[in-house]
Every structure is written in C-alpha cells, then in structure tokens.
PDB file of N, CA and C in Angstrom:
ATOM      1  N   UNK A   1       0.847  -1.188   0.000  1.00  0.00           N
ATOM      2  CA  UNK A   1       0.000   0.000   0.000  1.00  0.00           C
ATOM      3  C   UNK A   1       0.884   1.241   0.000  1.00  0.00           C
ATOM      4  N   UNK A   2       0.318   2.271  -0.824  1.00  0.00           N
ATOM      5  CA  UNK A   2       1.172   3.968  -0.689  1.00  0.00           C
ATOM      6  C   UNK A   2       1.183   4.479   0.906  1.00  0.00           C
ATOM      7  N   UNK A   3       2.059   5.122   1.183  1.00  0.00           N
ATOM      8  CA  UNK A   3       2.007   5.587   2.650  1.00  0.00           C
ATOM      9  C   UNK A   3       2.586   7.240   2.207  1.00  0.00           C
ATOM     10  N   UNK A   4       2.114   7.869   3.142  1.00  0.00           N
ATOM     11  CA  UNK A   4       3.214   9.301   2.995  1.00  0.00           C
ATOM     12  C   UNK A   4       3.361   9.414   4.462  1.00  0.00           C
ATOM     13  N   UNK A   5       4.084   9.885   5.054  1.00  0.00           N
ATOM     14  CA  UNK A   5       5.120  10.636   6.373  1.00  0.00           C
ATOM     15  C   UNK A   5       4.272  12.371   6.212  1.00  0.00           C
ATOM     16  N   UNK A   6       3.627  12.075   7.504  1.00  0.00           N
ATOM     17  CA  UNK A   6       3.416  13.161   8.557  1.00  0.00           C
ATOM     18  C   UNK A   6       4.393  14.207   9.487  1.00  0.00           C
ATOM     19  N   UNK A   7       4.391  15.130   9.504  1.00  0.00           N
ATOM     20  CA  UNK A   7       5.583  15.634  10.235  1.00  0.00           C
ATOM     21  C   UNK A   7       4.804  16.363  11.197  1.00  0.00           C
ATOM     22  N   UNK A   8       4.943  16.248  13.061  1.00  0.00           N
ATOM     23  CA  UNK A   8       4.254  17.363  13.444  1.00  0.00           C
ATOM     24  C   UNK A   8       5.054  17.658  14.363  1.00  0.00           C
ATOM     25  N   UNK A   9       4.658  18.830  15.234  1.00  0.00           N
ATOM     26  CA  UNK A   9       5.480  19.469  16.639  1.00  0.00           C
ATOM     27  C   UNK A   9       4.080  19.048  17.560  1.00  0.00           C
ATOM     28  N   UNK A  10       5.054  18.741  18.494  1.00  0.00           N
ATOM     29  CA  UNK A  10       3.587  18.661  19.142  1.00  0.00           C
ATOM     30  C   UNK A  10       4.205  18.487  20.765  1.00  0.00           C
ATOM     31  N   UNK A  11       3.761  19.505  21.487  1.00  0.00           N
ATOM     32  CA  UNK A  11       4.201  19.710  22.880  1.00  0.00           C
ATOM     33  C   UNK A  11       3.331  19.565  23.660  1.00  0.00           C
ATOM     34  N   UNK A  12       3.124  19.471  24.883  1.00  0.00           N
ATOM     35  CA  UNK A  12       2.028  19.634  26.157  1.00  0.00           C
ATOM     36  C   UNK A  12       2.347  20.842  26.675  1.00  0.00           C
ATOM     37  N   UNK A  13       1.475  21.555  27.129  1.00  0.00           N
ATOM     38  CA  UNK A  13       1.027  23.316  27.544  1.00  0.00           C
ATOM     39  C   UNK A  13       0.230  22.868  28.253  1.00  0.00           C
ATOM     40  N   UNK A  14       0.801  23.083  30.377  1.00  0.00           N
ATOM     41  CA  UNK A  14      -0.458  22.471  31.184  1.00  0.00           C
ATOM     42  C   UNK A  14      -1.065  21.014  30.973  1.00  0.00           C
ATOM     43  N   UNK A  15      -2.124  21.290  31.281  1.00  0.00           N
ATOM     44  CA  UNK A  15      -2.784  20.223  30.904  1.00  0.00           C
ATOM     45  C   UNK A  15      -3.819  20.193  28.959  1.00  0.00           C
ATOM     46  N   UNK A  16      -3.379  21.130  28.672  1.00  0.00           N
ATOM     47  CA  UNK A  16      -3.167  20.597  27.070  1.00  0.00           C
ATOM     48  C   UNK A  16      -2.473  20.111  26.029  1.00  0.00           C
ATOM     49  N   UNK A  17      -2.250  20.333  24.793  1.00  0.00           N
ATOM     50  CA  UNK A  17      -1.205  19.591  23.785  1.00  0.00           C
ATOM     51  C   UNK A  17      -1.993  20.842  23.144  1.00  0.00           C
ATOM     52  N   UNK A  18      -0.757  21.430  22.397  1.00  0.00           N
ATOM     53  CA  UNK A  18      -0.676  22.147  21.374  1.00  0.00           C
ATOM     54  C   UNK A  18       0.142  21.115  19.970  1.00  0.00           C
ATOM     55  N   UNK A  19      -0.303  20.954  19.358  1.00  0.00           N
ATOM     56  CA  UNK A  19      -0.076  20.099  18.208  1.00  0.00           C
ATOM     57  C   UNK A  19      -0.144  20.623  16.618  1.00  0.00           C
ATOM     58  N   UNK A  20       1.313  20.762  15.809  1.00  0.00           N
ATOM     59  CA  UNK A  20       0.817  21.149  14.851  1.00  0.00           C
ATOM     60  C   UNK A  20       1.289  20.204  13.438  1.00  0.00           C
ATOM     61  N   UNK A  21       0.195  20.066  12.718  1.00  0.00           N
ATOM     62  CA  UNK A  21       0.861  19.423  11.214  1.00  0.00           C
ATOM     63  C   UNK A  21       1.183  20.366  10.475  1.00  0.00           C
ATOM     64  N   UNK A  22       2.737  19.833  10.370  1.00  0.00           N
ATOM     65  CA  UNK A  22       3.678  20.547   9.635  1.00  0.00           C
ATOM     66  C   UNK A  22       3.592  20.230   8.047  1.00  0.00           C
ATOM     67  N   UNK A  23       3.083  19.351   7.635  1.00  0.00           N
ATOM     68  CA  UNK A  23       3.227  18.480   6.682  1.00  0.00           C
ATOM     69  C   UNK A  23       2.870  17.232   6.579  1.00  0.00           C
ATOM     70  N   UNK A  24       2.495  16.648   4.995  1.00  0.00           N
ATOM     71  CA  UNK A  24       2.366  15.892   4.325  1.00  0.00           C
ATOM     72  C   UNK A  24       3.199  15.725   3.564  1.00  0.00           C
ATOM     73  N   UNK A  25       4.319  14.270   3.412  1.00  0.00           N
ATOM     74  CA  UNK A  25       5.483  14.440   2.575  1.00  0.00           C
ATOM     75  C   UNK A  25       5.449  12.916   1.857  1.00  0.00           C
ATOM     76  N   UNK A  26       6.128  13.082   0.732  1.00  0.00           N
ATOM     77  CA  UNK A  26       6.011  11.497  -0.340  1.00  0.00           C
ATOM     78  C   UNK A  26       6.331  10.603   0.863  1.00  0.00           C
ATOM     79  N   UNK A  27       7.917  11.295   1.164  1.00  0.00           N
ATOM     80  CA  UNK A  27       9.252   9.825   1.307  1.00  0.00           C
ATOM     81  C   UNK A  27       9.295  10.419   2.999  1.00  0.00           C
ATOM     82  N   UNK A  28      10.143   9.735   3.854  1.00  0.00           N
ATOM     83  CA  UNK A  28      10.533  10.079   4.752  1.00  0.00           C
ATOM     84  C   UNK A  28      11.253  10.970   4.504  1.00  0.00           C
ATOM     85  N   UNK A  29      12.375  11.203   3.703  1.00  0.00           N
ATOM     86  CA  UNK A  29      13.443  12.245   3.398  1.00  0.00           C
ATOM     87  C   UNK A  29      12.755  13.267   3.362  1.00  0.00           C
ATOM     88  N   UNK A  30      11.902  13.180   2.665  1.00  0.00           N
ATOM     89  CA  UNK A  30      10.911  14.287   2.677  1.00  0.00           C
ATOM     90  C   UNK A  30      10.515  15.327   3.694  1.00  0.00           C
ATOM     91  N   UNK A  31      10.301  14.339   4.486  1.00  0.00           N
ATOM     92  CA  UNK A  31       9.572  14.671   6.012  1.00  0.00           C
ATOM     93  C   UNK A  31      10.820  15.677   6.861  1.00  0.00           C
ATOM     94  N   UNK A  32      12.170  14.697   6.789  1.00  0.00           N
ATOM     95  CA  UNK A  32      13.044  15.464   7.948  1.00  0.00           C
ATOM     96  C   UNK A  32      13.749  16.218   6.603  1.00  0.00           C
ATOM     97  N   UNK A  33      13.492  16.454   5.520  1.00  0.00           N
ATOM     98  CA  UNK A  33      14.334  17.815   4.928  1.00  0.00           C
ATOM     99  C   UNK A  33      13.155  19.075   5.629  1.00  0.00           C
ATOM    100  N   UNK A  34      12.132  18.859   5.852  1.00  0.00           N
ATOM    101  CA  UNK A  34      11.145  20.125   6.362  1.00  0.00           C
ATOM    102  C   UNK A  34      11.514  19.949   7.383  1.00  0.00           C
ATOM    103  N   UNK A  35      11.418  18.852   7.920  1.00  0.00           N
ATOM    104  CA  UNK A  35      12.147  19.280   9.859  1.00  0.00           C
ATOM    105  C   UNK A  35      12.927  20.442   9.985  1.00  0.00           C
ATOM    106  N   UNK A  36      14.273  20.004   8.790  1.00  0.00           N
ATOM    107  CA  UNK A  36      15.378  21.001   8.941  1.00  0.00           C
ATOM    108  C   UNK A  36      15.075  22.612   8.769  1.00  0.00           C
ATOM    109  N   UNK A  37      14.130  22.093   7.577  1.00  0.00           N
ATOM    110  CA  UNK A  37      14.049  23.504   7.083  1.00  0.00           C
ATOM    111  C   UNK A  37      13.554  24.554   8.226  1.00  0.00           C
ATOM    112  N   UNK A  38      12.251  23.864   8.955  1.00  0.00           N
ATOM    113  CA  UNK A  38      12.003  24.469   9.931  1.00  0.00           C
ATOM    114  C   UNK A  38      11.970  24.507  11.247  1.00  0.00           C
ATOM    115  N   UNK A  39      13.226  23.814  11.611  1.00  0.00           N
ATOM    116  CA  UNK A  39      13.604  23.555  12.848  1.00  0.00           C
ATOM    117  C   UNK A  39      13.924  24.780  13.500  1.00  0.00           C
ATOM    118  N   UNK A  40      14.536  25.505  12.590  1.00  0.00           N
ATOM    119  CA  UNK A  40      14.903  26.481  13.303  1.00  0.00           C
ATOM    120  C   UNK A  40      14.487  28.017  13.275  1.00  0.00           C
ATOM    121  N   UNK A  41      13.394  28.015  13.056  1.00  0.00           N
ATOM    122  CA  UNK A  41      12.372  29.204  13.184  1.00  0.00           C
ATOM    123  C   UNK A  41      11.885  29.160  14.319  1.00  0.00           C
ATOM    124  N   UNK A  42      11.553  30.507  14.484  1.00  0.00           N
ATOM    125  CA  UNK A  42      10.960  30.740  16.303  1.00  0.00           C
ATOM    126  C   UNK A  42       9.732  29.502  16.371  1.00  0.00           C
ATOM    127  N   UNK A  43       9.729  29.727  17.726  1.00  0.00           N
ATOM    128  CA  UNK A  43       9.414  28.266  18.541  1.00  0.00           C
ATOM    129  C   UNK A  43       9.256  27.681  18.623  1.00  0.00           C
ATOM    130  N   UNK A  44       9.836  26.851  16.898  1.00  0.00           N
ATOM    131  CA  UNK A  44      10.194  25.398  16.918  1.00  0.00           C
ATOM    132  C   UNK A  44      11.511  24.936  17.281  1.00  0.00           C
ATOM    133  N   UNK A  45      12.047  26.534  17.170  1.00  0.00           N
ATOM    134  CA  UNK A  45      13.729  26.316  17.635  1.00  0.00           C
ATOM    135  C   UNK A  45      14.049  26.078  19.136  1.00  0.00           C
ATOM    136  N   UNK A  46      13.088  26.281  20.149  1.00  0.00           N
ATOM    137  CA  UNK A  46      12.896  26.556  21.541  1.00  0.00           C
ATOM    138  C   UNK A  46      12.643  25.495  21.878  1.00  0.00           C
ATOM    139  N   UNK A  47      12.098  24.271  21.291  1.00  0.00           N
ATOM    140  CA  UNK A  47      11.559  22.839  21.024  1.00  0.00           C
ATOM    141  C   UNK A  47      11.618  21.797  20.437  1.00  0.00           C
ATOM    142  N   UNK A  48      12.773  21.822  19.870  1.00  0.00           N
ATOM    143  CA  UNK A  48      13.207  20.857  19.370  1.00  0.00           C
ATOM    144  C   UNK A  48      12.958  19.124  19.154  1.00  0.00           C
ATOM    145  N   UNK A  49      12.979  18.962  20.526  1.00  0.00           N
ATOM    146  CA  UNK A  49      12.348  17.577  21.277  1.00  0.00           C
ATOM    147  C   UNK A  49      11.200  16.867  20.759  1.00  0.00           C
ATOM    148  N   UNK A  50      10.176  18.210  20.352  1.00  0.00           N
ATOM    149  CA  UNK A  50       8.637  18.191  20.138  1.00  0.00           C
ATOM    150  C   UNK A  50       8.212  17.605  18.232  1.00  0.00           C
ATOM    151  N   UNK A  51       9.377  17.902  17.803  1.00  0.00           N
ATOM    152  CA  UNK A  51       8.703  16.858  16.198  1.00  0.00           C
ATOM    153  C   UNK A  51       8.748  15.402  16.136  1.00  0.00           C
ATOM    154  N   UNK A  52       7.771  14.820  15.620  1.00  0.00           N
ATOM    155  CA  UNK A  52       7.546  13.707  15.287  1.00  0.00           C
ATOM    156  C   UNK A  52       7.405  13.765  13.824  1.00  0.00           C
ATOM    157  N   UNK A  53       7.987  12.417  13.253  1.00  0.00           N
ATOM    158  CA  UNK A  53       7.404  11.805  11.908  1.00  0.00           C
ATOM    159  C   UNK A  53       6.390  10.755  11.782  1.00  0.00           C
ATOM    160  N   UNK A  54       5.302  10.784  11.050  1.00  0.00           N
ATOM    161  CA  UNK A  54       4.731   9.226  11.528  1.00  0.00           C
ATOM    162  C   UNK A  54       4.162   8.706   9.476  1.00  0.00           C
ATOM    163  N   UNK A  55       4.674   7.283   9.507  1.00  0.00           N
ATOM    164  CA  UNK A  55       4.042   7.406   8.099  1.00  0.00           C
ATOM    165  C   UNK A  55       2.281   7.057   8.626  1.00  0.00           C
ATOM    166  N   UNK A  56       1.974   7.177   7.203  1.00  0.00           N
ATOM    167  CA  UNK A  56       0.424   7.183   7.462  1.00  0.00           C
ATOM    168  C   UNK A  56       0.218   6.479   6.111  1.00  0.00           C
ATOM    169  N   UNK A  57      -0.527   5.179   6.403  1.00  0.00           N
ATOM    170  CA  UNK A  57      -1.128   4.144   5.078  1.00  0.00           C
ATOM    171  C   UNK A  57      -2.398   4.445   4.697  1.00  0.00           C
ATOM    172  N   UNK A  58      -2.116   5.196   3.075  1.00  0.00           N
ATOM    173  CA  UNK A  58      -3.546   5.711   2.124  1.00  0.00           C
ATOM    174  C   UNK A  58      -4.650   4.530   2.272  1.00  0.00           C
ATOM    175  N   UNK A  59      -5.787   4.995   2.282  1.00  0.00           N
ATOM    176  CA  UNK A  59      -6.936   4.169   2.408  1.00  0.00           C
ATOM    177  C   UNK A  59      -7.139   3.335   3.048  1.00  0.00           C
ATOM    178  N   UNK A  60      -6.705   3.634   4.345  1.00  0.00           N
ATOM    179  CA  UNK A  60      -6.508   2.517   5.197  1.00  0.00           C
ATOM    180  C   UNK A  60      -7.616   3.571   6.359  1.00  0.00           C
ATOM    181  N   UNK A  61      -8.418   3.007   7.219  1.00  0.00           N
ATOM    182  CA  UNK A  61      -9.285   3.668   8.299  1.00  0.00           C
ATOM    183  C   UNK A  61      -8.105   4.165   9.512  1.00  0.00           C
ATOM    184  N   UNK A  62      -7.931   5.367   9.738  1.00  0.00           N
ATOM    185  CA  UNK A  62      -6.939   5.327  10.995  1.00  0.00           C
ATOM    186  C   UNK A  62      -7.695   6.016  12.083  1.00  0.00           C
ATOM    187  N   UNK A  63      -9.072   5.619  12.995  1.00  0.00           N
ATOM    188  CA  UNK A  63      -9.618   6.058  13.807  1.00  0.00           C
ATOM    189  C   UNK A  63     -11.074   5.527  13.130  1.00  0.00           C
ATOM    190  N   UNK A  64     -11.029   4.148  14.375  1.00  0.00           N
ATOM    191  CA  UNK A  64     -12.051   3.036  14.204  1.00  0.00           C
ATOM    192  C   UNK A  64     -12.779   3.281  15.352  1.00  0.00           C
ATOM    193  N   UNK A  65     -12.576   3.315  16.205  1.00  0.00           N
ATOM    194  CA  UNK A  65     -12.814   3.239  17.727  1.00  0.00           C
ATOM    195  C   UNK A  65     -14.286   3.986  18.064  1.00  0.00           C
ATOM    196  N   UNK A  66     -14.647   4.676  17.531  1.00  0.00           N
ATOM    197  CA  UNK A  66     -15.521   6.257  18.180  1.00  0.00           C
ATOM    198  C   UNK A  66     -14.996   7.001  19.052  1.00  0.00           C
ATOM    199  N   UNK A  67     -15.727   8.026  20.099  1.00  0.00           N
ATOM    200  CA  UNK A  67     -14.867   8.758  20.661  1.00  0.00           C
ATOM    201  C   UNK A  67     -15.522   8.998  21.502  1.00  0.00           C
ATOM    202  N   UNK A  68     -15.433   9.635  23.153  1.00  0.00           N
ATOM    203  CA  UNK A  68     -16.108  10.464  23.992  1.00  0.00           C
ATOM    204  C   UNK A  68     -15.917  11.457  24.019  1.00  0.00           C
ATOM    205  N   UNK A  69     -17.055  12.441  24.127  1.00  0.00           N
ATOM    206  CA  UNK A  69     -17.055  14.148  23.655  1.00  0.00           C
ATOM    207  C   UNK A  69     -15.845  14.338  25.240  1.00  0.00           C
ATOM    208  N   UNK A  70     -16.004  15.942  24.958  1.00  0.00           N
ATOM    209  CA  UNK A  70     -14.634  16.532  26.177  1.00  0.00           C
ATOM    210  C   UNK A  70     -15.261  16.322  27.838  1.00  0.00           C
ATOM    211  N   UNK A  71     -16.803  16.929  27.577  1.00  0.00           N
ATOM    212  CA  UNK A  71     -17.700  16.775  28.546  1.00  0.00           C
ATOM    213  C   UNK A  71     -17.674  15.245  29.302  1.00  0.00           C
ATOM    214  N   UNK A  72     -18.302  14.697  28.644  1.00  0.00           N
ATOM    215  CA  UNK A  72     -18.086  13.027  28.966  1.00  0.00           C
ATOM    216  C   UNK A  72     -16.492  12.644  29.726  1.00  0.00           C
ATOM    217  N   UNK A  73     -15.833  12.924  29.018  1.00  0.00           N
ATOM    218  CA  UNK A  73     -14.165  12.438  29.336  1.00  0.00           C
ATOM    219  C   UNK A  73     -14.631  13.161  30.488  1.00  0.00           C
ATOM    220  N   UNK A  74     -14.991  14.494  31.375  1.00  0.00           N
ATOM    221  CA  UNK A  74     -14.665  15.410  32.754  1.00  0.00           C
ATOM    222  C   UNK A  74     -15.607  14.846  33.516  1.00  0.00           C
ATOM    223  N   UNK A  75     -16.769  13.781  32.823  1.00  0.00           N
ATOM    224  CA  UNK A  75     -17.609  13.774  33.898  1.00  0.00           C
ATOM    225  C   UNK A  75     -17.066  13.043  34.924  1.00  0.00           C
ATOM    226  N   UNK A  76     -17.290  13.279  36.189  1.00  0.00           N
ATOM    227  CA  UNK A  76     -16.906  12.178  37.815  1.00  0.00           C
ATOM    228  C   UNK A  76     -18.229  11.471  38.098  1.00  0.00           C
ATOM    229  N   UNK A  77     -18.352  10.879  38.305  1.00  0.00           N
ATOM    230  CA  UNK A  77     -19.608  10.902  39.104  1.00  0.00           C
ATOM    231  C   UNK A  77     -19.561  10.705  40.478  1.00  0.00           C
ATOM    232  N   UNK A  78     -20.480  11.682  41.140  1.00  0.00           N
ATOM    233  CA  UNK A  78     -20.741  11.704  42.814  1.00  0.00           C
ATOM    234  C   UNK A  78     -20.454  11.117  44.046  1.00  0.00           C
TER     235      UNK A  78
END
C-alpha cells in the first residue's frame, strides 16, 4: 500500500497539547528535509524535542474506535 510521512510538533502546555501538522510528505526524506528547514524558526527552535514523523497508510481507516465528547471524558460521578 502507498504511505506518505506526517511531520508534526507537538508539545504539552499544562494540561493541554498544542499540536501542529507541519506536513504531508512522499518519502521520509521528505519529512526530515522540512524538519530542517524548519527547525529552526521561532518556537520550533525553543523545542526541538517536540517533532515527530509518523508514516500514514492511504486508504486505510486510521480512527475506528468512536470517541467520547470533552464533557463526557470530565464527567466524575458523585
């Protein structure tokens, strides 16, 4: 199957994740020549740590599961 490489930054802030896609790339090479390119622009340069590559397989389902809204995930109960 075709795959392409994802590139993202993606840090935790508190108790969130700030996460960004950097890209969609053919090859892996692909992927970390944009790393480089933008590794070192403001505050990706401060973060380094924070990129990931991930390939990703075309036509393939990647989020089968369903989901619980944000609400649901906070509820406690009593």
């Amino acid at each position: 199957m075709d795959s392409v490489f994802l590139l993202w930054h993606t840090r935790g802030i508190d108790d969130d994740t700030d996460a960004k896609l950097i890209g969609v790339y053919k090859t892996s090479d692909d992927a970390e020549a944009a790393l480089t390119r933008v590794g070192s622009k403001p505050g990706f340069r401060d973060f380094p740590d924070c990129f990931e590559i991930h390939e990703y397989v075309l036509g393939r389902d990647g989020w089968t599961e369903g989901f619980v809204s944000h609400d649901e995930a906070m509820h406690v109960d009593d």
